[in-house]
N, C-alpha and C. Protein backbone atom coordinates (compact mmCIF):
# COMPACT_ATOMS: atom_id res chain seq x y z
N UNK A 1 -1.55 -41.09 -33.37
CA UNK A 1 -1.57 -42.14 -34.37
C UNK A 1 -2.71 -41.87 -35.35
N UNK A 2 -2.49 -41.78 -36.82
CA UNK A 2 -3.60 -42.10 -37.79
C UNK A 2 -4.26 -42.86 -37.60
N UNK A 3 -5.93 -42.80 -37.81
CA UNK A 3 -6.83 -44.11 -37.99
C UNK A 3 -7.44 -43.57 -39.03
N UNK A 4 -7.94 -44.62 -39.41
CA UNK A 4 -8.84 -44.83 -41.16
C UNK A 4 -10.44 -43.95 -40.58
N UNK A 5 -10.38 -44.09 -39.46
CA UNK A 5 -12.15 -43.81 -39.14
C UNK A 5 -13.41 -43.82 -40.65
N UNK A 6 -13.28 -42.86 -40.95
CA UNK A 6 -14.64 -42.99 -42.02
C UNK A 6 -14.25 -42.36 -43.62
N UNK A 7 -12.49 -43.15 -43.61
CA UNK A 7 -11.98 -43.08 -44.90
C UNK A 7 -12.06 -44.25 -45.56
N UNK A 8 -12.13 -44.14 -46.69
CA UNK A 8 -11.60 -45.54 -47.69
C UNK A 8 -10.14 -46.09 -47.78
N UNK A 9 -10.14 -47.32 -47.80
CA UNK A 9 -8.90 -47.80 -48.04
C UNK A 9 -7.93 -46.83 -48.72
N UNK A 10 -8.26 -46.63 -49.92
CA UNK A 10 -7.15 -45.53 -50.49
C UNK A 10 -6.74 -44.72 -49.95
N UNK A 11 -8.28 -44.01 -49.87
CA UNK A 11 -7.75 -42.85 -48.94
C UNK A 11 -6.95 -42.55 -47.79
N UNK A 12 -6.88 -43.23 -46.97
CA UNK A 12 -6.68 -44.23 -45.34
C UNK A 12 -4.81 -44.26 -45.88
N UNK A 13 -5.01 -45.30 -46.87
CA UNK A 13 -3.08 -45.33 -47.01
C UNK A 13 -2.29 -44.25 -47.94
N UNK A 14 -3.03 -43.56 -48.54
CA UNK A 14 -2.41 -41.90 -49.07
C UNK A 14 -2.01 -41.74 -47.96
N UNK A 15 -3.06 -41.12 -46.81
CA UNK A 15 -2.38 -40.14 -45.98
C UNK A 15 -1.35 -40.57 -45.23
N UNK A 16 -1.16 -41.83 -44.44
CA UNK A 16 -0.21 -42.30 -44.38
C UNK A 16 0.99 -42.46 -45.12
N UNK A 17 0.68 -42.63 -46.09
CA UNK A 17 2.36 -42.78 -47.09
C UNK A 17 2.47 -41.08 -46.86
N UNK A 18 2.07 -40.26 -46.89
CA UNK A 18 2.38 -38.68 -47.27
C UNK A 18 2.83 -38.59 -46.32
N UNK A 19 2.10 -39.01 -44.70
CA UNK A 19 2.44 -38.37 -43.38
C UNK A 19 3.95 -39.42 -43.63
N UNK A 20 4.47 -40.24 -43.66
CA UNK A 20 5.42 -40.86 -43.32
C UNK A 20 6.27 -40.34 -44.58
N UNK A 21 6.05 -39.66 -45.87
CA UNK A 21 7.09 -38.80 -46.50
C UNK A 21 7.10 -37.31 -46.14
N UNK A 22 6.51 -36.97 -45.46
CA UNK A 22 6.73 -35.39 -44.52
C UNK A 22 7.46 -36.22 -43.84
N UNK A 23 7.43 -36.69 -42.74
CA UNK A 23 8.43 -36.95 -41.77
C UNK A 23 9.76 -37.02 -41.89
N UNK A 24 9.95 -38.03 -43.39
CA UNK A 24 11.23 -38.44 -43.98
C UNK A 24 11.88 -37.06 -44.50
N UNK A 25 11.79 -36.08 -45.23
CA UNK A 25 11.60 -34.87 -45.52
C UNK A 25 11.99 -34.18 -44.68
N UNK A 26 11.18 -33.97 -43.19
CA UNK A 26 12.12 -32.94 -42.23
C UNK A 26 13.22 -33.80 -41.50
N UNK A 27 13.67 -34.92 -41.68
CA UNK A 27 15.14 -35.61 -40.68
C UNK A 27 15.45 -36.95 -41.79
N UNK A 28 15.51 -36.49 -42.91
CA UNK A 28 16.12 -37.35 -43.98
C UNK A 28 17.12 -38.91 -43.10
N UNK A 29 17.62 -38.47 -42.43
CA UNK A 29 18.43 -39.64 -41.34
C UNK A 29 17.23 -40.47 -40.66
N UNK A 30 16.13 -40.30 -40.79
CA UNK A 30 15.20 -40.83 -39.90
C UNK A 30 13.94 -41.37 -40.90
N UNK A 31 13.96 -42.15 -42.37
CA UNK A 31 13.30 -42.54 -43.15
C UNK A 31 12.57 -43.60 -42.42
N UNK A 32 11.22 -43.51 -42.59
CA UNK A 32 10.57 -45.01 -41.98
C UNK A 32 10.91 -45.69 -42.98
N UNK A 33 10.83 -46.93 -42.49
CA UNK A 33 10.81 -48.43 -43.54
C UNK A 33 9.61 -48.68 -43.75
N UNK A 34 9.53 -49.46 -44.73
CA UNK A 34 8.26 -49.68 -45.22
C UNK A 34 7.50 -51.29 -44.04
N UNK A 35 8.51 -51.81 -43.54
CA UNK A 35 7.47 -52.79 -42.50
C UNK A 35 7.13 -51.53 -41.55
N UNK A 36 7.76 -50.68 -40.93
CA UNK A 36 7.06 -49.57 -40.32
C UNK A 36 5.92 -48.90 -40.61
N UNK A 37 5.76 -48.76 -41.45
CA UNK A 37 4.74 -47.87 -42.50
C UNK A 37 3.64 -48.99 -42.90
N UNK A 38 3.92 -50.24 -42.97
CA UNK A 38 2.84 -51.72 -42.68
C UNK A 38 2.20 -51.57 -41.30
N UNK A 39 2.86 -51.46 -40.48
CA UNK A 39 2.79 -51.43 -38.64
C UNK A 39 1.74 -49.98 -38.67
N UNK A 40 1.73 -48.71 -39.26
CA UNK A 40 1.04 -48.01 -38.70
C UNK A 40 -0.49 -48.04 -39.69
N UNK A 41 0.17 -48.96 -40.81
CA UNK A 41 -1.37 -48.48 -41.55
C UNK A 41 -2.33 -49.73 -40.91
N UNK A 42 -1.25 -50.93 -40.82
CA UNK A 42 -2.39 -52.35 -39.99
C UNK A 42 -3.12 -51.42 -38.60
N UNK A 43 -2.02 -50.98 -37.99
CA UNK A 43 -2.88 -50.53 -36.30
C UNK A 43 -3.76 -49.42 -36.19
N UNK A 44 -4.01 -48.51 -37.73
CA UNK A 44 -4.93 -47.63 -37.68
C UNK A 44 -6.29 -47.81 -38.65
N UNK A 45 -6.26 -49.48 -39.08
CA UNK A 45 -7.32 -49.72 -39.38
C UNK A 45 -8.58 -49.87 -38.81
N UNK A 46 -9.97 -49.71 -39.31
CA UNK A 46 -10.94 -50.11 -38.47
C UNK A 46 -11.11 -51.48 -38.17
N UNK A 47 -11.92 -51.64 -36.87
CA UNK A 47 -11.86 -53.14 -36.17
C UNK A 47 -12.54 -54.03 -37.32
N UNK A 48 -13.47 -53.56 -38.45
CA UNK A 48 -13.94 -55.32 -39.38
C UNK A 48 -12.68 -55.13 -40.09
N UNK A 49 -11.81 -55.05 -40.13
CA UNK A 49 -10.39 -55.87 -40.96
C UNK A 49 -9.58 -56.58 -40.12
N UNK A 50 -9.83 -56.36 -38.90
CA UNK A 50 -8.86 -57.00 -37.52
C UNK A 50 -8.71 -58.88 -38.09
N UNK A 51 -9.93 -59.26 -38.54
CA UNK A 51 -9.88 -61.07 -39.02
C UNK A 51 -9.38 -60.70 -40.05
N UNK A 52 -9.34 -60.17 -41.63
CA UNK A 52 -8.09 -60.40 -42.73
C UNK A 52 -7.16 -59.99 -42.22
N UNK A 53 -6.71 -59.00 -40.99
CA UNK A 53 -5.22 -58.47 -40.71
C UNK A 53 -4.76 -59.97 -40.53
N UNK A 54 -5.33 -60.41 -39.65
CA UNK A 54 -4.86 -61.84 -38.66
C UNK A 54 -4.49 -63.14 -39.50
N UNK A 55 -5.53 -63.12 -40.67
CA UNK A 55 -5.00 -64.23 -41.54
C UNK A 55 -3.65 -63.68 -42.20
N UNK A 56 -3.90 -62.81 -42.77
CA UNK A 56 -2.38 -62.62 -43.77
C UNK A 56 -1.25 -62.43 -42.51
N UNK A 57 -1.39 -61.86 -41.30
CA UNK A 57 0.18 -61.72 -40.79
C UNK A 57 0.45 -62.83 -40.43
N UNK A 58 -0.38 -64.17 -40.73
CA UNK A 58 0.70 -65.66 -40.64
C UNK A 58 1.44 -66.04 -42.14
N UNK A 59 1.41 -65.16 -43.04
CA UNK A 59 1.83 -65.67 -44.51
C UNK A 59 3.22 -65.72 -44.51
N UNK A 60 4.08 -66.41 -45.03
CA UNK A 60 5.86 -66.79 -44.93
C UNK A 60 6.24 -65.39 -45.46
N UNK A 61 5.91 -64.89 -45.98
CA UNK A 61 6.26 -63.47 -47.16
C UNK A 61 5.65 -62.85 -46.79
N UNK A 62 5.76 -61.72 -46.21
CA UNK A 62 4.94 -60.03 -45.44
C UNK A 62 4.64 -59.45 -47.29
N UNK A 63 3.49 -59.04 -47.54
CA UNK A 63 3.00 -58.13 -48.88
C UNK A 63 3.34 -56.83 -48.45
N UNK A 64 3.70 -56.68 -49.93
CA UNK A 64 4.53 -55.07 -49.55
C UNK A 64 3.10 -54.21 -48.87
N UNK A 65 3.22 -52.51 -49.33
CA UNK A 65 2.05 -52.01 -49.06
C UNK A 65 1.36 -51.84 -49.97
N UNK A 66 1.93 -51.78 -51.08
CA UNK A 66 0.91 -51.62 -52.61
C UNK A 66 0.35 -53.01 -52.78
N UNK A 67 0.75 -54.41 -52.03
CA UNK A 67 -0.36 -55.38 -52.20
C UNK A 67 -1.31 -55.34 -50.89
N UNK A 68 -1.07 -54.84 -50.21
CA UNK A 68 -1.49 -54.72 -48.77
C UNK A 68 -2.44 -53.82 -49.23
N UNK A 69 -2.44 -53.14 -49.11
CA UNK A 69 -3.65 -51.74 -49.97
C UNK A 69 -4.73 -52.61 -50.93
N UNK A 70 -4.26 -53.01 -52.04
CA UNK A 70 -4.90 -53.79 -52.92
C UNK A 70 -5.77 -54.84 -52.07
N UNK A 71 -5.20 -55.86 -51.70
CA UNK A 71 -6.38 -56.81 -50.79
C UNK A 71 -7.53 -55.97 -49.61
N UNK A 72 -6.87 -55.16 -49.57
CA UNK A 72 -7.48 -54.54 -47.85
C UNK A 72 -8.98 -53.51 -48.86
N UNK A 73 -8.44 -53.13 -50.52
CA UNK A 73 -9.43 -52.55 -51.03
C UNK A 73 -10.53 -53.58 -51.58
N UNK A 74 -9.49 -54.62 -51.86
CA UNK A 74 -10.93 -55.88 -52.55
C UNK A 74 -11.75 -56.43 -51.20
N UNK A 75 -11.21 -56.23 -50.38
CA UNK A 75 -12.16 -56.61 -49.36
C UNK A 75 -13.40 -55.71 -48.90
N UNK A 76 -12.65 -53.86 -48.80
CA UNK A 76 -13.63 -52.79 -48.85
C UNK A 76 -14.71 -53.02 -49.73
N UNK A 77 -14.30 -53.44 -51.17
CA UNK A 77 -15.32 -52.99 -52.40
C UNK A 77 -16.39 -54.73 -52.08
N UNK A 78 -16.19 -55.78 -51.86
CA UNK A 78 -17.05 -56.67 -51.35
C UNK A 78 -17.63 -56.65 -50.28
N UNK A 79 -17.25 -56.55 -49.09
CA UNK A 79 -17.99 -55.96 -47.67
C UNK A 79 -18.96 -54.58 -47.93
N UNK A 80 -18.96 -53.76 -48.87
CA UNK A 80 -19.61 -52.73 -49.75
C UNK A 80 -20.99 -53.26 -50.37
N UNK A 81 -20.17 -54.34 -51.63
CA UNK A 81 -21.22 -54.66 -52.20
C UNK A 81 -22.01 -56.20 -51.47
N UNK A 82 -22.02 -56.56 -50.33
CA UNK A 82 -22.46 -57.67 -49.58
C UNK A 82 -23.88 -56.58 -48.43
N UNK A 83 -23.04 -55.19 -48.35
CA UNK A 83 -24.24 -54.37 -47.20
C UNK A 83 -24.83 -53.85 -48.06
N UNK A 84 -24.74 -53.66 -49.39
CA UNK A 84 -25.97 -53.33 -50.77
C UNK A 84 -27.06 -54.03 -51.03
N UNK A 85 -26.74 -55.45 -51.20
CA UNK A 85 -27.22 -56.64 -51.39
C UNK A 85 -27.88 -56.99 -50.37
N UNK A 86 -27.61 -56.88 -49.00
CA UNK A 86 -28.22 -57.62 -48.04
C UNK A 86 -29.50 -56.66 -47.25
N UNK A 87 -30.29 -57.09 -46.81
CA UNK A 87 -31.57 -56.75 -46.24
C UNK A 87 -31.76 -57.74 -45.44
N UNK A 88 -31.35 -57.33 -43.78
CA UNK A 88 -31.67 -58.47 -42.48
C UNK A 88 -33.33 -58.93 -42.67
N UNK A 89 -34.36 -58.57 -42.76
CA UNK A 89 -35.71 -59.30 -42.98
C UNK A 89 -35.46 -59.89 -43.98
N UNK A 90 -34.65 -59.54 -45.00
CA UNK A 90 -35.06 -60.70 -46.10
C UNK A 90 -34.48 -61.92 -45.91
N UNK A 91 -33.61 -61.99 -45.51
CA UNK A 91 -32.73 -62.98 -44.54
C UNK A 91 -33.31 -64.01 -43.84
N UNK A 92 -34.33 -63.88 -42.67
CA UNK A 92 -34.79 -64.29 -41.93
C UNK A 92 -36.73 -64.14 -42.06
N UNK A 93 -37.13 -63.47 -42.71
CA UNK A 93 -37.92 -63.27 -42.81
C UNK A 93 -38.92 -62.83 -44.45
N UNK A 94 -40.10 -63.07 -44.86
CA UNK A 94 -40.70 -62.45 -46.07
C UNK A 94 -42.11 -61.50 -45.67
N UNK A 95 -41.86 -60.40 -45.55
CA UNK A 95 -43.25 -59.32 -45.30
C UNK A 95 -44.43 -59.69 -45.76
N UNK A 96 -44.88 -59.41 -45.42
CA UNK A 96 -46.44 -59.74 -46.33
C UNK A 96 -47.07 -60.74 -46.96
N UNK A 97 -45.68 -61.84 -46.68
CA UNK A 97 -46.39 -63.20 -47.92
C UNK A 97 -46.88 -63.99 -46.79
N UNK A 98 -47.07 -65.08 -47.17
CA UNK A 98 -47.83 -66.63 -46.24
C UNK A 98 -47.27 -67.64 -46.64
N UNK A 99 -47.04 -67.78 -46.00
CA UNK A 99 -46.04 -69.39 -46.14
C UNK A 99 -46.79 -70.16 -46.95
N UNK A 100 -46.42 -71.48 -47.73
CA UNK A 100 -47.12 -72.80 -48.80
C UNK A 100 -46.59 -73.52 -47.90
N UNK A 101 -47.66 -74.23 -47.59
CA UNK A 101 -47.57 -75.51 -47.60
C UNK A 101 -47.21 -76.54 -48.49
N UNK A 102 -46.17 -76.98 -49.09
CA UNK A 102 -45.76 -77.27 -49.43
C UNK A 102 -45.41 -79.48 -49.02
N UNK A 103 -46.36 -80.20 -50.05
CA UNK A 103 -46.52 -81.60 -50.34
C UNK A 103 -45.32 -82.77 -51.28
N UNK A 104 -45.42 -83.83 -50.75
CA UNK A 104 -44.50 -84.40 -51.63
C UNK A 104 -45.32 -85.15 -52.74
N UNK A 105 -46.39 -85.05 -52.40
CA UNK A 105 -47.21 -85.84 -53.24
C UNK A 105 -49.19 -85.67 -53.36
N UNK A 106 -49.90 -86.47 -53.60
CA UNK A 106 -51.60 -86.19 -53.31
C UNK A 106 -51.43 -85.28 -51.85
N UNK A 107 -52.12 -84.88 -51.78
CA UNK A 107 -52.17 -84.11 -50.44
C UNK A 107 -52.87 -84.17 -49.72
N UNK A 108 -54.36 -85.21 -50.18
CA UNK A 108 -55.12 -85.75 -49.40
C UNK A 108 -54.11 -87.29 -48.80
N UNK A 109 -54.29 -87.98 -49.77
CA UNK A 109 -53.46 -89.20 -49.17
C UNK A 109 -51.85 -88.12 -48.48
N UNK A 110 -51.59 -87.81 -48.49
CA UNK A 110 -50.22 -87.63 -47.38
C UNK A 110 -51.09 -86.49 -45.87
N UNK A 111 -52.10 -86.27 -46.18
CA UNK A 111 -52.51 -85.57 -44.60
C UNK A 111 -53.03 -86.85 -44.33
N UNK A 112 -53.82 -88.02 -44.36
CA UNK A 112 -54.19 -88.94 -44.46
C UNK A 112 -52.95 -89.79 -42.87
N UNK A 113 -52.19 -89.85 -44.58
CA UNK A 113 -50.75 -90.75 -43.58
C UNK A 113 -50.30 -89.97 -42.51
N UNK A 114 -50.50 -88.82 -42.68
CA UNK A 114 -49.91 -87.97 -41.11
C UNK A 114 -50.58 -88.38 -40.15
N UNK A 115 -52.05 -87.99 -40.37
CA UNK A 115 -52.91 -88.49 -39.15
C UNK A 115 -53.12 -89.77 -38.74
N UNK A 116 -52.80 -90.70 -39.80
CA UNK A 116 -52.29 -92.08 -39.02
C UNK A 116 -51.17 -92.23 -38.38
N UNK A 117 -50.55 -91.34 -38.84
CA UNK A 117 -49.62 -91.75 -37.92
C UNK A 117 -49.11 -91.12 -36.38
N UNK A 118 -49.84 -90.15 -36.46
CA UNK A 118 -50.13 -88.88 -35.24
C UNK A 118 -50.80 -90.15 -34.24
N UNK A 119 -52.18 -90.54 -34.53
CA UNK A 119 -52.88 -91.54 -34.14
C UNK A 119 -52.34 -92.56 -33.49
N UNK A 120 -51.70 -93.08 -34.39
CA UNK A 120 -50.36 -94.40 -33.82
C UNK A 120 -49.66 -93.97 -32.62
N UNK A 121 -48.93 -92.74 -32.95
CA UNK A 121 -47.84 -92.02 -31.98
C UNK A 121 -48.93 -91.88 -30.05
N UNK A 122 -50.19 -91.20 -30.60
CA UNK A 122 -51.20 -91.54 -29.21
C UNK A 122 -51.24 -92.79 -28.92
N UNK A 123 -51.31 -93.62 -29.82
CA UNK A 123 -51.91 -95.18 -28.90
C UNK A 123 -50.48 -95.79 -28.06
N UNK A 124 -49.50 -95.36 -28.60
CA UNK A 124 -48.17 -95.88 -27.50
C UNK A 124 -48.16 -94.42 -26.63
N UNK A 125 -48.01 -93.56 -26.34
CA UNK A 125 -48.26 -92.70 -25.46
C UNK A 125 -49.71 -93.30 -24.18
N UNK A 126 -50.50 -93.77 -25.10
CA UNK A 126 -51.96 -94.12 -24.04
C UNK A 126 -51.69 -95.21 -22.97
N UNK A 127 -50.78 -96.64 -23.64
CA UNK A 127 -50.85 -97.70 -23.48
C UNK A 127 -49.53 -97.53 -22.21
């Protein structure tokens, strides 16, 4: 069986359409269909398309393969430009900076009201 391994979408369904017109070519009586030729390019995709395979094969209308190709590439070229864009520390984390403290208002009067009220929070804890 074909798999896409570390091809591009395009690339991935060329060889398939070619391998499935060689085939047709040596036993003309034995043409795949094109839901066939859907069936081998879905099952030799890599596993991050397995969730868009799953949404579209509930759609009332099966997409031929030239729209099938098309979505499966707009998804390549965004999942592309999303691992360009993204940096896991920046995400979760900022290097080198220090956090602000950050006030809604005077900042003496609101540490003020904290510690009264920290204070308060002890005297029912004490009592």
């Amino acid at each position: 069986m074909l798999t896409q391994g570390g091809m591009s979408i395009s690339k991935y369904f060329l060889r398939v359409k070619n391998f499935c017109n060689e085939i047709s070519e040596l036993d003309p009586d034995e043409k795949i269909s094109e839901a066939r030729q859907r069936r081998f390019l879905i099952r030799g995709l890599r596993k991050e398309y397995t969730p868009f395979v799953t949404s579209i094969q509930g759609w009332a209308n099966q997409l031929t393969i030239e729209e099938l190709e098309s979505l499966l590439s707009n998804q390549e070229a965004l999942a592309r430009q999303m691992a360009k864009n993204f940096t896991p520390d920046a995400a979760l984390f900022s290097k080198g900076k220090q956090t602000k403290n950050y006030s809604t208002g005077g900042s003496k009067k609101a540490e003020k009201s904290s510690n009264a009220k920290k204070n308060t929070r002890g005297n029912f804890q004490n009592k």
